[in-house]
Protein backbone atom coordinates (compact mmCIF):
# COMPACT_ATOMS: atom_id res chain seq x y z
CA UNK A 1 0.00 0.00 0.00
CA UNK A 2 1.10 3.58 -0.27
CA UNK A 3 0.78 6.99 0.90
CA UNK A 4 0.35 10.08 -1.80
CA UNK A 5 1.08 13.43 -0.88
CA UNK A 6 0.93 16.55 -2.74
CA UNK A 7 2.73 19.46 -1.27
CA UNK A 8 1.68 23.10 -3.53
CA UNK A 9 1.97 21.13 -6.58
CA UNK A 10 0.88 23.56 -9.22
CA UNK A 11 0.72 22.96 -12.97
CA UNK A 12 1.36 25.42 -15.75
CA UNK A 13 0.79 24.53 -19.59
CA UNK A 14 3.21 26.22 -22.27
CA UNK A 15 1.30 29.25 -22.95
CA UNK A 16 0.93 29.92 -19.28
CA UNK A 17 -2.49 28.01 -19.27
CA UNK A 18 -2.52 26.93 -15.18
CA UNK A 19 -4.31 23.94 -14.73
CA UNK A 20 -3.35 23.12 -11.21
CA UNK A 21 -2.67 25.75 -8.31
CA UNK A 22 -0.94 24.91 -5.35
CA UNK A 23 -2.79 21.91 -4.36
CA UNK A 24 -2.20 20.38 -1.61
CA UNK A 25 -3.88 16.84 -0.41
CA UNK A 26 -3.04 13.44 1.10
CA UNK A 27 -4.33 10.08 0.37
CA UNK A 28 -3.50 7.76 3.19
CA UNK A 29 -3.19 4.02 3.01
CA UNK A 30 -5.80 2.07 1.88
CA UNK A 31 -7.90 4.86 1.50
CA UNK A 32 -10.92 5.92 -1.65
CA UNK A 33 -9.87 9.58 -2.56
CA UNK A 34 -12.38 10.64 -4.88
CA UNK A 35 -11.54 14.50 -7.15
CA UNK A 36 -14.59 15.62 -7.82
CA UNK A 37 -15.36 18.61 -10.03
CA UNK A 38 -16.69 20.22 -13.11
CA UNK A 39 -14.88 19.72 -16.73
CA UNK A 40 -11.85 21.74 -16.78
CA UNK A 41 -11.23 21.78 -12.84
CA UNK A 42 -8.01 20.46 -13.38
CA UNK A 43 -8.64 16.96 -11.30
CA UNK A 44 -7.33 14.61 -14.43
CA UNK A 45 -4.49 16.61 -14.36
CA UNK A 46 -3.78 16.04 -11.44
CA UNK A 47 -4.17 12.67 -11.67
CA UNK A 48 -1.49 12.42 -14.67
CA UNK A 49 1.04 14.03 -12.27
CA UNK A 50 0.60 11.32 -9.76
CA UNK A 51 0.90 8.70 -12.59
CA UNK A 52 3.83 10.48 -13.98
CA UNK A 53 2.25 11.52 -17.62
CA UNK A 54 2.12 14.71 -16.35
CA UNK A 55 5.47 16.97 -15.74
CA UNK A 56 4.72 18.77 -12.32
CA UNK A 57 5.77 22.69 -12.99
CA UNK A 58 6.20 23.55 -8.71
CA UNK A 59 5.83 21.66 -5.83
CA UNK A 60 6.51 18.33 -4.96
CA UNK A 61 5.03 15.06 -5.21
CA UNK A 62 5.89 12.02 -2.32
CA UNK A 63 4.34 8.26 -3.11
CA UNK A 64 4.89 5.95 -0.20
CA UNK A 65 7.16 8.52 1.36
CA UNK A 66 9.85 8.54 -1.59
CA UNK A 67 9.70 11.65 -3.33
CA UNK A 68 8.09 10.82 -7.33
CA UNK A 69 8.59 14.41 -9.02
CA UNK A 70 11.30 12.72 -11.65
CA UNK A 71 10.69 9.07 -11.33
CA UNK A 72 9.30 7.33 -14.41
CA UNK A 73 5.96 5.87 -15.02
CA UNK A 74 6.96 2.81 -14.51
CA UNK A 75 8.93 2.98 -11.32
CA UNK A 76 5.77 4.59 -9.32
CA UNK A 77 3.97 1.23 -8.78
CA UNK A 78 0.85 2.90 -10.00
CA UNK A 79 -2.06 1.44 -12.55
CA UNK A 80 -4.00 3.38 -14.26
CA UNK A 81 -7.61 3.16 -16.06
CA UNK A 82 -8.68 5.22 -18.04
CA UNK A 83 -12.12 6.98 -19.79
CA UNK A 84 -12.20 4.55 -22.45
CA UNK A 85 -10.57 1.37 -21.48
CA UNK A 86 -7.58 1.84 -23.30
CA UNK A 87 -7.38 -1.87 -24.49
CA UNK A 88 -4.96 -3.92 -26.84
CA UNK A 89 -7.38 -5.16 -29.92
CA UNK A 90 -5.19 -7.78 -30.90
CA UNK A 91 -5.47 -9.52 -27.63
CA UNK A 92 -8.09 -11.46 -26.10
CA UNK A 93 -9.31 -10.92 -22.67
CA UNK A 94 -7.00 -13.25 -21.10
CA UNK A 95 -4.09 -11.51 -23.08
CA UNK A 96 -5.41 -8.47 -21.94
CA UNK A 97 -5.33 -8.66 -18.10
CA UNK A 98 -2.14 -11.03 -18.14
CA UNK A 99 -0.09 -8.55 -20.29
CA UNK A 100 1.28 -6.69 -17.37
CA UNK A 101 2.47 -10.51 -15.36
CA UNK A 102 4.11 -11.21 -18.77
CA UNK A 103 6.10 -7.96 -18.95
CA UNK A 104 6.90 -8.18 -15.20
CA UNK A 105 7.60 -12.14 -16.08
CA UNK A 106 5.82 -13.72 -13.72
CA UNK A 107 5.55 -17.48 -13.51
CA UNK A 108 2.93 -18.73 -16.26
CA UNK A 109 1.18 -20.85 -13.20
CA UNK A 110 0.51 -17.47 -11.16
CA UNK A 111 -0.30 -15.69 -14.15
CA UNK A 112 -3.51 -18.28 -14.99
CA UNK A 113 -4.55 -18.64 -11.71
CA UNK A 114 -4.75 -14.66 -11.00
CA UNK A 115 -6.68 -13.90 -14.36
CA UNK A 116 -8.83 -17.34 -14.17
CA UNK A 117 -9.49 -15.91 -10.22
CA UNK A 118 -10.06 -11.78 -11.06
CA UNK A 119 -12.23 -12.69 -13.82
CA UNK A 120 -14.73 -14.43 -11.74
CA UNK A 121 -14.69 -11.61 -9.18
CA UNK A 122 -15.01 -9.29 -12.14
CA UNK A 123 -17.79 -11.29 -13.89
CA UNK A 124 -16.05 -11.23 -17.41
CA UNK A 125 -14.73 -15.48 -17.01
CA UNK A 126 -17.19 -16.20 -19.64
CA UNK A 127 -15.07 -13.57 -22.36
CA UNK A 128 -11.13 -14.78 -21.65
CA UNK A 129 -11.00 -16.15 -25.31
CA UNK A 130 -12.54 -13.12 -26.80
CA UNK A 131 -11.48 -9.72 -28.24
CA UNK A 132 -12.18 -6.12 -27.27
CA UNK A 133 -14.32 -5.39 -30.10
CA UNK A 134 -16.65 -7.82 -29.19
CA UNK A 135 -17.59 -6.97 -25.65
CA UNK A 136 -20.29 -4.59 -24.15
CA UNK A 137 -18.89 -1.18 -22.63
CA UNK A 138 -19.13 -1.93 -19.38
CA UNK A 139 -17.37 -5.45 -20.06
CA UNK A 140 -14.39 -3.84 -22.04
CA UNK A 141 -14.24 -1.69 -18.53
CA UNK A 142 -13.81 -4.80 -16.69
CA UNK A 143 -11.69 -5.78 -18.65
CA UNK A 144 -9.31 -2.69 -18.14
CA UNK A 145 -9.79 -2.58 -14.00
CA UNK A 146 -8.64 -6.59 -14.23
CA UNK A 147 -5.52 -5.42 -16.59
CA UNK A 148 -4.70 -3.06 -13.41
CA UNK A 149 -5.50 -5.01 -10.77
CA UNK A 150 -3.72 -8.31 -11.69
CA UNK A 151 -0.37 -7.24 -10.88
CA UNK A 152 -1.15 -5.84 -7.28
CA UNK A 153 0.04 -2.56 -7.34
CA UNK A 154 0.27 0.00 -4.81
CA UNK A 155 -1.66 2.42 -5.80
CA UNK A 156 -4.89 2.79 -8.13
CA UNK A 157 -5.70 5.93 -10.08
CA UNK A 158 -8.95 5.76 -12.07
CA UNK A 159 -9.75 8.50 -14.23
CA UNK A 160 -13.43 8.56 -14.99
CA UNK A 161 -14.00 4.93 -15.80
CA UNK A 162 -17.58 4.77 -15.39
CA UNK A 163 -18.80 8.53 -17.86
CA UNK A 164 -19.22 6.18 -21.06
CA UNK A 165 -21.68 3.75 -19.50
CA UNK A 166 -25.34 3.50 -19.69
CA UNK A 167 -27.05 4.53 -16.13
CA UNK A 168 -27.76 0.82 -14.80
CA UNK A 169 -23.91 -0.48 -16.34
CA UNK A 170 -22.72 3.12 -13.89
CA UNK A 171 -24.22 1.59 -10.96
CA UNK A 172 -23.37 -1.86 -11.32
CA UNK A 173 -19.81 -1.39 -11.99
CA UNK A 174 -19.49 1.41 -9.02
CA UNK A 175 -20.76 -1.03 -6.54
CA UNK A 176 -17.86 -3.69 -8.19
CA UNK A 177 -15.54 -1.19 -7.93
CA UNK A 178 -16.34 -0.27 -4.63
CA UNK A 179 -15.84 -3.60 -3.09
CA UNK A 180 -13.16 -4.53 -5.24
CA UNK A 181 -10.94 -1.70 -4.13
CA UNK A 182 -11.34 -2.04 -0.44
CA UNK A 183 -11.14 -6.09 -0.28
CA UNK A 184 -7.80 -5.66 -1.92
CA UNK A 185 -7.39 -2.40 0.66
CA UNK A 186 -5.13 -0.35 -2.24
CA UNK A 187 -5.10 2.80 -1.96
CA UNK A 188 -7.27 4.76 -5.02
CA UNK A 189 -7.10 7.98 -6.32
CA UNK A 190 -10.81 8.09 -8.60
CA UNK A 191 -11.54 10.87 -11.08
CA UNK A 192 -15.42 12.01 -11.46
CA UNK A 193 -17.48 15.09 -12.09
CA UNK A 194 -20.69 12.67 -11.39
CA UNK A 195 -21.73 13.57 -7.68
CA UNK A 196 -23.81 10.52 -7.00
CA UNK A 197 -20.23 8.57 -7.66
CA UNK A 198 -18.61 10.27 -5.69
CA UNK A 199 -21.23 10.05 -2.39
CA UNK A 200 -21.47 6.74 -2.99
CA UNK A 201 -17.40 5.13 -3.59
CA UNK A 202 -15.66 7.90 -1.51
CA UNK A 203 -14.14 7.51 2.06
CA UNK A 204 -13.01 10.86 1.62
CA UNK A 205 -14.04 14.03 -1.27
CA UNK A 206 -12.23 16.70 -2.30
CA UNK A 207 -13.95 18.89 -4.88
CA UNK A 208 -11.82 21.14 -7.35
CA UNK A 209 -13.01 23.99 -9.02
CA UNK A 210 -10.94 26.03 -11.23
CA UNK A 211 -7.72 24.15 -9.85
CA UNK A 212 -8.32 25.30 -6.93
CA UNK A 213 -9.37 22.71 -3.51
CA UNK A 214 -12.49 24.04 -2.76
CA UNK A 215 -13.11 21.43 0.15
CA UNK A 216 -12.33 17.69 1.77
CA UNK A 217 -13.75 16.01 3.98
CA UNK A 218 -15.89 12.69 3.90
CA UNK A 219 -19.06 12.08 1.75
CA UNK A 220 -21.31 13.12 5.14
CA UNK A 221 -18.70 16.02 5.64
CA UNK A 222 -19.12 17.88 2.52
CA UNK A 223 -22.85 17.56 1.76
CA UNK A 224 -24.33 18.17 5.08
CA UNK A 225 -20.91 20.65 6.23
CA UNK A 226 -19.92 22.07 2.77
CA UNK A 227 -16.99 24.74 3.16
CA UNK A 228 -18.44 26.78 -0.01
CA UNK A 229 -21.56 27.48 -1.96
CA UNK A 230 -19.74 26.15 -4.54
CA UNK A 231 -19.19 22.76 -2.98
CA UNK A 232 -23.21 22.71 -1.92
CA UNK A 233 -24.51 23.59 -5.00
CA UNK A 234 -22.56 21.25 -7.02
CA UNK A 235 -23.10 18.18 -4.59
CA UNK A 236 -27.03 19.06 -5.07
CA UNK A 237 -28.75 16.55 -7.07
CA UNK A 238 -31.44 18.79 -7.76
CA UNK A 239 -30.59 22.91 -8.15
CA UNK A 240 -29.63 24.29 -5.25
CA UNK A 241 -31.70 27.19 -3.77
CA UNK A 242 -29.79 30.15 -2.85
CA UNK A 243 -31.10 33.54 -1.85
CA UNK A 244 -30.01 36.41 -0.59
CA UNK A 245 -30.80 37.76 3.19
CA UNK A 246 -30.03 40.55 5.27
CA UNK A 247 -28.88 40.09 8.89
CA UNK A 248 -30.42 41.55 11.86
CA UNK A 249 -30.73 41.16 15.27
CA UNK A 250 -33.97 43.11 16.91
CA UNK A 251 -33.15 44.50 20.00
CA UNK A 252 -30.45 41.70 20.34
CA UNK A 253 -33.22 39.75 21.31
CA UNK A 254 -33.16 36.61 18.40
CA UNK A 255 -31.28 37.12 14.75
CA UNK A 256 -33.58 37.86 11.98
CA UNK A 257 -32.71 36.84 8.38
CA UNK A 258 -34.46 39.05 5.96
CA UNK A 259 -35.71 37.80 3.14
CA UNK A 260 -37.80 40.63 1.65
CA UNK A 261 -41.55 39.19 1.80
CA UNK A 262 -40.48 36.57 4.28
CA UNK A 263 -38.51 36.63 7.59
CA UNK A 264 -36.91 33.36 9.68
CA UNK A 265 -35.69 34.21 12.93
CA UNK A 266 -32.72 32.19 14.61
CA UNK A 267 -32.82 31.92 18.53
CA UNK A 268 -29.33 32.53 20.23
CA UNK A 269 -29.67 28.84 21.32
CA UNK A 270 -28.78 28.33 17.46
CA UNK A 271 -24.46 27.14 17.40
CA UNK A 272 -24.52 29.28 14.84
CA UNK A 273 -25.78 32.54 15.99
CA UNK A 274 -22.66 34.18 17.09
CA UNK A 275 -21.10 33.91 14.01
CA UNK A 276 -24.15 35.05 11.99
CA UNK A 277 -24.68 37.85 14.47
CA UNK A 278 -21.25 39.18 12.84
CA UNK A 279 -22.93 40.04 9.37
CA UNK A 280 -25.58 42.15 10.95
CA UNK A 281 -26.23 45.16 9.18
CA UNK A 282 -24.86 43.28 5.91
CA UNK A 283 -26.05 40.78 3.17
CA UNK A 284 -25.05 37.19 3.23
CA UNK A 285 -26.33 34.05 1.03
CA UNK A 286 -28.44 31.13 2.09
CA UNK A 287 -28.44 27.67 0.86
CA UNK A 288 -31.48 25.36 1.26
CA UNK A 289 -32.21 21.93 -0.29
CA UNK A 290 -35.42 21.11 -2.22
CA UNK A 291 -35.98 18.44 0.82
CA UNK A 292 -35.86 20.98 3.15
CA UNK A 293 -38.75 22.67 2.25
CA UNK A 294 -41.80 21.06 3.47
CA UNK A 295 -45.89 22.07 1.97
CA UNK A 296 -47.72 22.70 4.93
CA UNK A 297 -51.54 23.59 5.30
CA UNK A 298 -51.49 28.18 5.28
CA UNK A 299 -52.44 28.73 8.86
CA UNK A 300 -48.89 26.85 9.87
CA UNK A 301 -47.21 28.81 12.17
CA UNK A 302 -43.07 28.63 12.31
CA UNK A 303 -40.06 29.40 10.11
CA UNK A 304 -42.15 29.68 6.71
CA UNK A 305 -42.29 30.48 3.36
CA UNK A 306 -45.10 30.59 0.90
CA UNK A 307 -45.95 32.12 -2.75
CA UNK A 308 -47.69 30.84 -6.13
CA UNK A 309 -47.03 27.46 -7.49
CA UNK A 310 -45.44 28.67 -11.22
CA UNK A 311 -44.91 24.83 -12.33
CA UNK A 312 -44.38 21.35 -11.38
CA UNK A 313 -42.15 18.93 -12.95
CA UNK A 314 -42.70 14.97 -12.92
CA UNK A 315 -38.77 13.04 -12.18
CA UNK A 316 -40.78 9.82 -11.63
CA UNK A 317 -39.91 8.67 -8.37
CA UNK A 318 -41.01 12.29 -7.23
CA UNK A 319 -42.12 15.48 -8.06
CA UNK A 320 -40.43 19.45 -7.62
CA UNK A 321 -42.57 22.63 -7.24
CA UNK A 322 -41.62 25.55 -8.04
CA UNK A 323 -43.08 28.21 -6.04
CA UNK A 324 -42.53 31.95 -7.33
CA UNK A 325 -41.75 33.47 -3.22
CA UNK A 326 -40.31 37.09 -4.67
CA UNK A 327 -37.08 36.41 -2.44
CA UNK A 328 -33.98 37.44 -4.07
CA UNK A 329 -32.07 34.77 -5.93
CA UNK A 330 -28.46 34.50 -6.46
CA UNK A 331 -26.17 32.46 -9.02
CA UNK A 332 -23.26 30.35 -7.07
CA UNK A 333 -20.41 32.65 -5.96
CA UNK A 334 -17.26 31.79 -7.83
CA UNK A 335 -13.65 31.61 -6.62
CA UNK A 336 -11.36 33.58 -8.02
CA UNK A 337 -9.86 32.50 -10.97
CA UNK A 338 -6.31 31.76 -10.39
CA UNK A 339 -5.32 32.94 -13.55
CA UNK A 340 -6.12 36.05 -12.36
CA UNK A 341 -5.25 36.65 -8.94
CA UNK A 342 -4.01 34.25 -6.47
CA UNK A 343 -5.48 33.34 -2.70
CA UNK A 344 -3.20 34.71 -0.07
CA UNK A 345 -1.09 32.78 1.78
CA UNK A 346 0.22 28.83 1.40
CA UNK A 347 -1.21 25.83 2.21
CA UNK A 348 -0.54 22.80 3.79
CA UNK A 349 -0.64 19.14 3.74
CA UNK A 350 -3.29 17.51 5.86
CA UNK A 351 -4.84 21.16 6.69
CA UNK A 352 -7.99 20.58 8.46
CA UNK A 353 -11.32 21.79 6.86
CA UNK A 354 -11.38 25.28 8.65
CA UNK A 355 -8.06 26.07 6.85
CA UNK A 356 -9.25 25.31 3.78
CA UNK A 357 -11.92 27.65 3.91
CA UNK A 358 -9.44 30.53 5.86
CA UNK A 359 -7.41 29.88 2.76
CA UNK A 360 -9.73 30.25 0.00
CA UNK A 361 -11.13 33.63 1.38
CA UNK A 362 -8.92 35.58 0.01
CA UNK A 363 -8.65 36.90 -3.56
CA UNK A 364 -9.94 39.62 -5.79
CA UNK A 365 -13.76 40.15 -5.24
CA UNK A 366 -15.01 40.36 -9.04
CA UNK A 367 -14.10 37.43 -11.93
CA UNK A 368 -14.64 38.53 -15.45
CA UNK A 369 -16.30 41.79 -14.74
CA UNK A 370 -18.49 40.47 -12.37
CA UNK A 371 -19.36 41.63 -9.06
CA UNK A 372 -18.66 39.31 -6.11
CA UNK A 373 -21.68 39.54 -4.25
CA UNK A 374 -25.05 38.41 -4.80
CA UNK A 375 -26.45 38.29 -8.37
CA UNK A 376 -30.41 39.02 -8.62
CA UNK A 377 -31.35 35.90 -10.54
CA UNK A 378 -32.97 38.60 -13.37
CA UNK A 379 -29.19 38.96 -14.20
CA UNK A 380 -30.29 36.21 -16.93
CA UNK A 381 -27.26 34.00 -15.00
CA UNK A 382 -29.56 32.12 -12.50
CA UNK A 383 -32.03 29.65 -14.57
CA UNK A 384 -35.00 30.54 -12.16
CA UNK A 385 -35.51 32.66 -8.96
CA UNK A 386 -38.01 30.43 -7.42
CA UNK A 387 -37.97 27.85 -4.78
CA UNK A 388 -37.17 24.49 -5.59
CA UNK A 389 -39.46 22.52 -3.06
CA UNK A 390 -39.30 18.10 -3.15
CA UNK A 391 -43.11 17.05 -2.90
CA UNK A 392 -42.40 13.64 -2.97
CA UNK A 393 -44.67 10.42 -5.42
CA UNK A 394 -47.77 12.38 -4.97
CA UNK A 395 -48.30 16.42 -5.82
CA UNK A 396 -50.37 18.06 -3.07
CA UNK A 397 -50.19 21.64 -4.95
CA UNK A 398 -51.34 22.36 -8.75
CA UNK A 399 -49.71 24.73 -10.83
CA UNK A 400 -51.05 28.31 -10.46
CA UNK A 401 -52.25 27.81 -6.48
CA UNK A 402 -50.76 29.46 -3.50
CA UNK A 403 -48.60 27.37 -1.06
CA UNK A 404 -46.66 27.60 2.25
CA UNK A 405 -43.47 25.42 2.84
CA UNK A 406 -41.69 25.14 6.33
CA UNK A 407 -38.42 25.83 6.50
CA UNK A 408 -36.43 23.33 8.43
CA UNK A 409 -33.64 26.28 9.95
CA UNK A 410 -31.11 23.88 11.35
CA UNK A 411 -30.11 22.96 7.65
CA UNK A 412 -30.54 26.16 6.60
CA UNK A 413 -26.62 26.20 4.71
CA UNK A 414 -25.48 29.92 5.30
CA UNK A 415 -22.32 31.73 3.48
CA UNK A 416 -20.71 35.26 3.07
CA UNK A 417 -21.27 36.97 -0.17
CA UNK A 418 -17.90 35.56 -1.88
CA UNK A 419 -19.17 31.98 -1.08
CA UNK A 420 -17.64 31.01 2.20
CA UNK A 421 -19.51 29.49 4.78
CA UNK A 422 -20.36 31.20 7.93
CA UNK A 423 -18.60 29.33 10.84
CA UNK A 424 -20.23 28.09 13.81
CA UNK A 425 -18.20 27.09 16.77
CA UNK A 426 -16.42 23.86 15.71
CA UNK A 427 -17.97 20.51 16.90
């Protein structure tokens, strides 16, 4: 097993294109790192810099504890699978996953008994004496994590294997993968932009955005805890609602966040008044999930919010209101692009989650022109500006009538106008 540590490794295409900015993150033995992030984050970057197809411009790379920055691909101990398999068509499946025992020359006896032994565990026994262009996606996939596996490496570094499959291969092969990875107890370094993948192989997350580590932490970490509005909004399955409020505290009796039309106060019992209580008199941005919006009958008393149903949409297993509230809407506050101005101050290996976010605060306040605060959602940047509310299998509203939805206020997500969260007390 092995250890991987980057320490500021930063990556800089000719041009002056950077791709990776002074990341810094550690995988620890036996552990499921998953990079998760939009196209163009930089995370399969960073994954050919671990693997050594990638020339690291600054910083420094450690695999095991032996620093990797100059060794070659081959002398990492690493396997690799890729997007698209990446298969030899000449060779048949058995050729296939035994290629790497026969290069290493292993004894022929060790070399049938591990590919007769993965294939079973990799449901593909049936295909040995076949070729790559004969096989299903997901099987040619199999195909490539058994070419990996066979030789026992230290390390694992999948880049995307499952964004060419259908949606029932995706879930089939991610719970293979899942238990494949930890009964062999190798540490893995997976590549996705699919959040559902990521919740569901991860031990630990760290999301990317822009080249930039947004935030780490485990699956229940990020999505319940998220360090940005970045990181909440993209780990939302369905959009995200964010609005704008402004702070106050009444006669310093409770903390009252303004909504225009509506009003929720938070009682000083709340872990996170203090640190609220520090934006009063300003503007800060609230995230709340669909599911944490509940229809309740109009005389409901409570945290609240109510307006005209505008539309409903059908997903199946479910359906989503929307519910036009007139509460200011905002698009999801952007780091600054590195490109363009750099966070203050370095970071470091193993930092804890409240450094992360101390880290990324800094920066210029505007991206492209843009201002850094809240955007009304008429800005034609924000696809609607009304609630997103879950109703669940059965609708109790019809579009065009008036409903009220409780707010649940303890997962009320709350963040400064850049897109950091507001800190409570640590737990």
């Amino acid at each position: 097993m092995s250890t991987v540590v980057l320490d500021n490794v930063t990556k800089v295409y000719p041009g002056g294109h950077l791709a990776v900015d002074r990341m810094n993150l550690r995988a620890d033995e036996g552990e499921l790192l998953v990079l998760l992030g939009p196209s163009g984050c930089g995370k399969s970057t960073l994954l050919r810099m671990i693997a050594g197809l990638e020339d690291i411009t600054a910083g420094e790379l450690w695999l095991g504890g032996r620093h990797a920055n100059h060794l070659a691909p081959r002398d990492r101990d690493v396997a690799m699978v890729f997007q698209n398999g990446a298969l030899y068509p000449h060779r048949t499946v058995r050729g296939n996953i035994s290629f790497p025992l026969e290069i290493a020359k292993t004894d022929p006896a060790v070399v049938r008994e591990r590919v007769v032994e993965l294939s079973r565990a990799l449901h593909i026994d049936e295909t040995l004496d076949r070729r790559p262009a004969t096989l299903s996606g997901g099987q040619r996939q199999r195909v490539a994590m058994g070419r990996a596996i066979v030789r026992r490496p230290s390390l694992f570094l999948m880049d995307e294997p499952l964004s060419n499959l259908d949606a029932g291969m995706r879930t089939e092969l991610r719970m293979e993968i899942s238990s494949l990875v930890r009964a062999l107890g190798v540490t893995t370094v997976y590549v996705t932009h699919d959040q559902i993948e990521a919740l569901t192989l991860a031990d630990r997350i760290a999301i990317m955005n822009r080249g930039v580590l947004q935030d780490i932490g485990t699956p229940g970490q990020v999505y319940n805890d998220p360090a940005t509005a970045f990181t909440a909004a993209f780990l939302s399955s369905q959009q995200l609602n964010l609005l704008a409020a402004d702070v106050r505290t009444p006669q310093n009796q409770f903390i009252l966040l303004d909504f225009g039309p509506h009003q929720i106060r938070m009682n000083w019992t709340d872990p996170r008044a203090y640190a609220i209580s520090q934006h009063t008199g300003s503007q800060i941005v609230v995230g709340i999930r669909p599911d944490a919006l509940v229809p309740v009958p109009e005389y409901t008393e409570g945290p609240t919010f109510f307006g005209r149903v505008r539309t409903l949409e059908y997903h199946g297993h479910e359906w989503l209101a929307y519910l036009e509230a007139g509460i200011p809407a905002v698009v999801v506050p952007e780091p600054p692009d590195p490109r363009q101005a750099r966070t203050g101050g370095g970071q470091e290996a193993g930092r804890s989650r409240s450094v992360v976010r101390r880290l990324l605060s800094g920066g210029n306040a505007a991206e492209d022109g843009e201002p850094a605060g809240p955007v009304p959602a008429g800005s034609g940047t924000h696809r609607r500006a009304d609630l997103i509310v879950r109703l669940g299998a059965r609708p109790v509203w019809r579009a065009g009538e008036h409903g009220r939805v409780a707010v649940d206020v303890s997962r009320l997500m709350l963040f400064t106008q850049d897109g950091h969260r507001i800190d409570p007390p640590r737990r």
